[in-house]
Protein backbone atom coordinates (compact mmCIF):
# COMPACT_ATOMS: atom_id res chain seq x y z
CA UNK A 1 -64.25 33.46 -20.96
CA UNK A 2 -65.36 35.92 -23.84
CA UNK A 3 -62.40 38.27 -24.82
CA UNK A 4 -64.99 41.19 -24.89
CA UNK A 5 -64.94 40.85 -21.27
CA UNK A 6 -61.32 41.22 -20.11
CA UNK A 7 -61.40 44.20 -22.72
CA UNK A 8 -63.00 45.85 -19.86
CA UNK A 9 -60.13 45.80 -17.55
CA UNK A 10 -58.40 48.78 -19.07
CA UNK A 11 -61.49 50.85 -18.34
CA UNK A 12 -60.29 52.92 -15.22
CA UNK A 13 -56.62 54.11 -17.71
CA UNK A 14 -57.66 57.07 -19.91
CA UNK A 15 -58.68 58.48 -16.44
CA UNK A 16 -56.11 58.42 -14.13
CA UNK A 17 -53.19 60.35 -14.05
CA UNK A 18 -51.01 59.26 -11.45
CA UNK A 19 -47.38 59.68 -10.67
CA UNK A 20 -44.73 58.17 -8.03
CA UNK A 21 -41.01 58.27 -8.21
CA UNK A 22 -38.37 55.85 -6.13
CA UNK A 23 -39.50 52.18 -5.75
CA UNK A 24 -42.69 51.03 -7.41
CA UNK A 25 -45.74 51.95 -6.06
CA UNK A 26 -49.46 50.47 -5.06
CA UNK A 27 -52.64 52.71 -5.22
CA UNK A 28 -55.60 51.74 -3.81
CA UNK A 29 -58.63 53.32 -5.16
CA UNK A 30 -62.55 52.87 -4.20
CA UNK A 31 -64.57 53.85 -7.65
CA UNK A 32 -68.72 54.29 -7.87
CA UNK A 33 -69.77 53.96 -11.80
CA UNK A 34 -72.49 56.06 -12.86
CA UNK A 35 -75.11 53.69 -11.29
CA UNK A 36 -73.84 54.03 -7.71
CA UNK A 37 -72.40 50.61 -7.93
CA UNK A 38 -68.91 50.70 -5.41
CA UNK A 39 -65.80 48.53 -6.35
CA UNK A 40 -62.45 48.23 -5.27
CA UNK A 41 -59.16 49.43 -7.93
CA UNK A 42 -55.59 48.71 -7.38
CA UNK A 43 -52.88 50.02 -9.56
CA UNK A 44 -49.43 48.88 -9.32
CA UNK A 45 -46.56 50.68 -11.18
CA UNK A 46 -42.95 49.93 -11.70
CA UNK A 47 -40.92 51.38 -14.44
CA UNK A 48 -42.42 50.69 -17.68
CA UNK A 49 -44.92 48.05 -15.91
CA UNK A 50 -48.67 48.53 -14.96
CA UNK A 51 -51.32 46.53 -13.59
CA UNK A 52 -55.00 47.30 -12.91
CA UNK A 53 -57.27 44.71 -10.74
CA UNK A 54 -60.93 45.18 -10.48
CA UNK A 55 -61.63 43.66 -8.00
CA UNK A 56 -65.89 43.63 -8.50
CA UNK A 57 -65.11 42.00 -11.75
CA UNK A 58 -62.29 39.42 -10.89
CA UNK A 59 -60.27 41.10 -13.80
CA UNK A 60 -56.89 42.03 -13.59
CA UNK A 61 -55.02 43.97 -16.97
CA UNK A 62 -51.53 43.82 -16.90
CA UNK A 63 -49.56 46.16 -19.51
CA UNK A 64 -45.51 46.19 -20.43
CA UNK A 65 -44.95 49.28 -22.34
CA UNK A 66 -41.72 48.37 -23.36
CA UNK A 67 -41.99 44.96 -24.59
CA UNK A 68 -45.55 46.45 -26.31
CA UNK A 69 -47.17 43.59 -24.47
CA UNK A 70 -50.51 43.44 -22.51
CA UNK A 71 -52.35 40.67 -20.56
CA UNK A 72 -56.01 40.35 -20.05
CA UNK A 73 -56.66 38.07 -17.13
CA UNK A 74 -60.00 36.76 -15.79
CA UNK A 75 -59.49 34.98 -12.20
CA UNK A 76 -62.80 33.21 -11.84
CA UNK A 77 -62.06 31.39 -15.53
CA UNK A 78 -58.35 31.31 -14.61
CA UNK A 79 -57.96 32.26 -18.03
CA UNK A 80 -55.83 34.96 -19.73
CA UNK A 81 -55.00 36.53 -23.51
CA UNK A 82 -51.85 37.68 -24.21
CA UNK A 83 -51.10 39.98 -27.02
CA UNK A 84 -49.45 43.09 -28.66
CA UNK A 85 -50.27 46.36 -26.86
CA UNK A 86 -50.28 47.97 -30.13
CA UNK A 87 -52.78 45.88 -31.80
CA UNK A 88 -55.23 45.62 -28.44
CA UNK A 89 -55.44 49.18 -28.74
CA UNK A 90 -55.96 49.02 -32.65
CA UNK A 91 -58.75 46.91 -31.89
CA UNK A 92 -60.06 48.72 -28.77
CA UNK A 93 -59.74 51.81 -30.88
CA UNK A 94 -62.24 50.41 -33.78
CA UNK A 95 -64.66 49.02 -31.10
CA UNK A 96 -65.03 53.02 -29.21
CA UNK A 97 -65.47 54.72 -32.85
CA UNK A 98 -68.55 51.99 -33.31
CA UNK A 99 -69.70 53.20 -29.92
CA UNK A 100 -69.20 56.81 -29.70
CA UNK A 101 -72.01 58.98 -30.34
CA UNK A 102 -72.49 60.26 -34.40
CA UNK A 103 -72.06 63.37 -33.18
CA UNK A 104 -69.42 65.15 -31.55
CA UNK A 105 -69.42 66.95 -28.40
CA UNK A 106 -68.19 70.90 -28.93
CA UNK A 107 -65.69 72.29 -28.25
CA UNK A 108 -65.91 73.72 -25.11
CA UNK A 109 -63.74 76.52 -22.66
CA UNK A 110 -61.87 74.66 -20.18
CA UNK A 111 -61.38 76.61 -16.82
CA UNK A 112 -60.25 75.57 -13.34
CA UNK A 113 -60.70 77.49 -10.05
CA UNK A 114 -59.79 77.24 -6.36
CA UNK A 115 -61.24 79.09 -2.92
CA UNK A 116 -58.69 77.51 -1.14
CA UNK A 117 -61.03 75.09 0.19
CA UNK A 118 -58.94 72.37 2.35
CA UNK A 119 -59.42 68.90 3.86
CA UNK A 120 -57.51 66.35 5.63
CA UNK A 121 -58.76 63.26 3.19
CA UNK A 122 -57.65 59.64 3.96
CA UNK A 123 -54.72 60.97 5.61
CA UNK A 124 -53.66 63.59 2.58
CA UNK A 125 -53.58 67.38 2.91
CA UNK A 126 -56.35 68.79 -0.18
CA UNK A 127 -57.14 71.75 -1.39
CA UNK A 128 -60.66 71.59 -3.63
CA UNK A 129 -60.32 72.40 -7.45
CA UNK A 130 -62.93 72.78 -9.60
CA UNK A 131 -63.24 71.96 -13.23
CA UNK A 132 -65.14 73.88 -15.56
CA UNK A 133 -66.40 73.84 -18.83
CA UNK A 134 -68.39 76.89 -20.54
CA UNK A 135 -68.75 78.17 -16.57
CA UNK A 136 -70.57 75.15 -16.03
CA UNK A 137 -68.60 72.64 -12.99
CA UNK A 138 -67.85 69.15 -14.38
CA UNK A 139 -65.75 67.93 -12.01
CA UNK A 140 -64.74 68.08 -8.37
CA UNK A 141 -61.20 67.16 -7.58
CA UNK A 142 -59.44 67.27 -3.64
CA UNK A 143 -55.93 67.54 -4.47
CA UNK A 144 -52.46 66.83 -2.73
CA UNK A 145 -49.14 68.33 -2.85
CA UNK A 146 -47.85 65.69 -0.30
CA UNK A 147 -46.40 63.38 -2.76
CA UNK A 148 -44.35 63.47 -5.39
CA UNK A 149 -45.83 61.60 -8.43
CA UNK A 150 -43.91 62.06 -11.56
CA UNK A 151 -42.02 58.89 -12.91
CA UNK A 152 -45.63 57.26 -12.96
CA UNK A 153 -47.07 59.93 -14.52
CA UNK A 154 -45.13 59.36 -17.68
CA UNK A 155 -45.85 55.96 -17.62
CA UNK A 156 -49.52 56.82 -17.47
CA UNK A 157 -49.14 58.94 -20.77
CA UNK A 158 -47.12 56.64 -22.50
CA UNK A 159 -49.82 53.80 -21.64
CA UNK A 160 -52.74 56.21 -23.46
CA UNK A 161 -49.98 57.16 -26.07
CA UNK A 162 -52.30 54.68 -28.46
CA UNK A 163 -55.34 56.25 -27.72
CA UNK A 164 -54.39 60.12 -28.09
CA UNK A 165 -53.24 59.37 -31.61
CA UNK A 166 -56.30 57.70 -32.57
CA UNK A 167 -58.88 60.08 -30.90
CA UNK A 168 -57.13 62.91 -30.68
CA UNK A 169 -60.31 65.35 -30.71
CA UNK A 170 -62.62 63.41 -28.89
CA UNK A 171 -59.77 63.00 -25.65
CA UNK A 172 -58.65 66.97 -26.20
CA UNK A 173 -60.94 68.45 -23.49
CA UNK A 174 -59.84 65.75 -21.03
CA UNK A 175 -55.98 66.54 -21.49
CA UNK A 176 -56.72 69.98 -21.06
CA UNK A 177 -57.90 69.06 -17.85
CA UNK A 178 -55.18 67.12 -16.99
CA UNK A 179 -53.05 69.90 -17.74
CA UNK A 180 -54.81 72.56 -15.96
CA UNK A 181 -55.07 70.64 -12.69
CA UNK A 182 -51.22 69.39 -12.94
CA UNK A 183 -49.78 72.69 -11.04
CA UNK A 184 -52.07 71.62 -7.98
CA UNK A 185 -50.87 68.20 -7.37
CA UNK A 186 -52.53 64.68 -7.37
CA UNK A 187 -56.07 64.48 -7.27
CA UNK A 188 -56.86 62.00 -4.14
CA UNK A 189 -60.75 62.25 -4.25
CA UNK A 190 -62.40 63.33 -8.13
CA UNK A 191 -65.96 63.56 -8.69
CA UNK A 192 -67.53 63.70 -11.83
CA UNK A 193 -70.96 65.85 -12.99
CA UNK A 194 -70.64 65.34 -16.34
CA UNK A 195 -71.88 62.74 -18.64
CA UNK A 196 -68.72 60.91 -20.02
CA UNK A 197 -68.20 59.00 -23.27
CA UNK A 198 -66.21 56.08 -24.26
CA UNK A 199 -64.68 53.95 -21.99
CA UNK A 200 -65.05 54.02 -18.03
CA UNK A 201 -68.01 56.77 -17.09
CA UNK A 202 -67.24 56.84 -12.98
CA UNK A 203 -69.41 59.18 -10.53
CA UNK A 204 -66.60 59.16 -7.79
CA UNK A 205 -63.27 57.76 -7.23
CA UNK A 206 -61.27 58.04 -4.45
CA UNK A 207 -57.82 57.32 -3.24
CA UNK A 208 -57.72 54.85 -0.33
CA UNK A 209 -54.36 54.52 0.13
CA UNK A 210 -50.65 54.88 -1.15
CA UNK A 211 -47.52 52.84 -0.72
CA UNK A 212 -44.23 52.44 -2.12
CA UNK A 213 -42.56 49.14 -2.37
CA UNK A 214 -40.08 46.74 -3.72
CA UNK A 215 -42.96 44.21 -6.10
CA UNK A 216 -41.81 40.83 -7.49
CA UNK A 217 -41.37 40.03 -11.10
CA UNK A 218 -44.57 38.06 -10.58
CA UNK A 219 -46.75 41.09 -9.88
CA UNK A 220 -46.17 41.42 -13.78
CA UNK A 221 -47.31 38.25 -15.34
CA UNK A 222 -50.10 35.81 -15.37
CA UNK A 223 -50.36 33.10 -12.29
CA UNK A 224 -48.17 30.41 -13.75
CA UNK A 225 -51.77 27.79 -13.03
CA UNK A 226 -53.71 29.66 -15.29
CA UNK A 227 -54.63 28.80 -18.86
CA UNK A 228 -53.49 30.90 -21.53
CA UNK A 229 -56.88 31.39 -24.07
CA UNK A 230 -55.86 31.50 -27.74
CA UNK A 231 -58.46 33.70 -29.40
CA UNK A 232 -60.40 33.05 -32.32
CA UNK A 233 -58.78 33.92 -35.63
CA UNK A 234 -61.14 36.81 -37.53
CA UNK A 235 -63.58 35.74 -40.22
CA UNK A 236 -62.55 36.90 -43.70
């Protein structure tokens, strides 16, 4: 198992901002990447704890933003890396600025707009939002005011805490969005028009399903039959 492959796990995070309050909670989410290619998400959050499975990729990520610990579990190797949260992102963060493009994206007018256009989706009341940039639509979000996301939703921002210091101008426009959407609820289907950079460019995603639940301590760690993978020290 290569440890640039369960780097990927974490790819779906800078996008989602999600939000639940009394026990923990279980999202199910069906995402299609920019090539049309479907796979199944699940995101389970309780307290400080979050983890991701992809299920396509047989790759779970497993963060604890208290203890500043992550895991990066592959279940077809049965292998896993365990390290500091704080120095994954260090070296996630030096592996996007090698990828990002040399030049920057401007600085462009986010707007959002409604016609109060509504849909039953999945079983959630939406109302359609659209996200603008420059006049030009970007994204499509169907959003729901029928539950109450909010301890989550810190979690969510504390878990890209890393990233917004690091890449503070190149993640601007997309907290601006984040912002600007926030008064209209939880987006439960998003569509994207917009070529995205860094980490996780995703044509559709849509929320399946929602359910709150009492989740084991085990949800949280590694399978206890798995083999923990000790990394190659750097070259000097």
């Amino acid at each position: 198992m290569k440890k640039t492959a369960l780097m990927g796990c974490l790819t779906l995070i800078p996008l989602l901002s999600i939000s639940a309050s009394f026990a923990a909670v279980v999202i199910e989410q069906r995402v299609k990447d920019r090539e049309g290619t479907p796979s199944q998400v699940t995101i389970y959050c309780s307290g400080l704890q979050l983890r991701t499975d992809h299920s396509g990729s047989g790759l779970t990520t497993i963060l604890d933003l208290k203890a500043d610990q992550i895991f990066l579990i592959d279940h077809r190797s049965k292998g896993y890396l365990s390290m500091k949260l704080s120095l994954w992102e260090k070296e996630m963060g030096d592996q996007l600025k090698k990828n990002l493009p040399p030049v920057r994206p401007r600085e462009r007018k986010i707007t959002v707009r409604t016609f109060g256009e509504k849909a039953v989706i999945n079983g959630f009341n939406t109302v359609k939002v659209d996200v603008l940039a420059d006049e030009e639509r970007i994204e499509e979000h169907w959003m729901t005011k029928d539950i109450d996301m909010t301890d989550v939703d810190r979690a969510m921002e504390k878990a890209t805490q890393g990233f917004s210091k690091r890449f503070s101008s190149e993640i601007k426009e997309g907290q601006e969005i984040q912002k600007k959407l926030k008064p209209y609820g939880f987006s439960v289907l998003v569509k994207d028009y917009a070529a995205t950079y860094g980490l996780g460019a995703v044509d559709v995603l849509e929320v399946k399903k929602i359910e709150r639940k009492e989740l084991k301590d085990e949800v949280f760690q590694p399978p206890s039959d798995y083999e923990k993978i000790v990394p190659n020290p750097p070259k000097k």
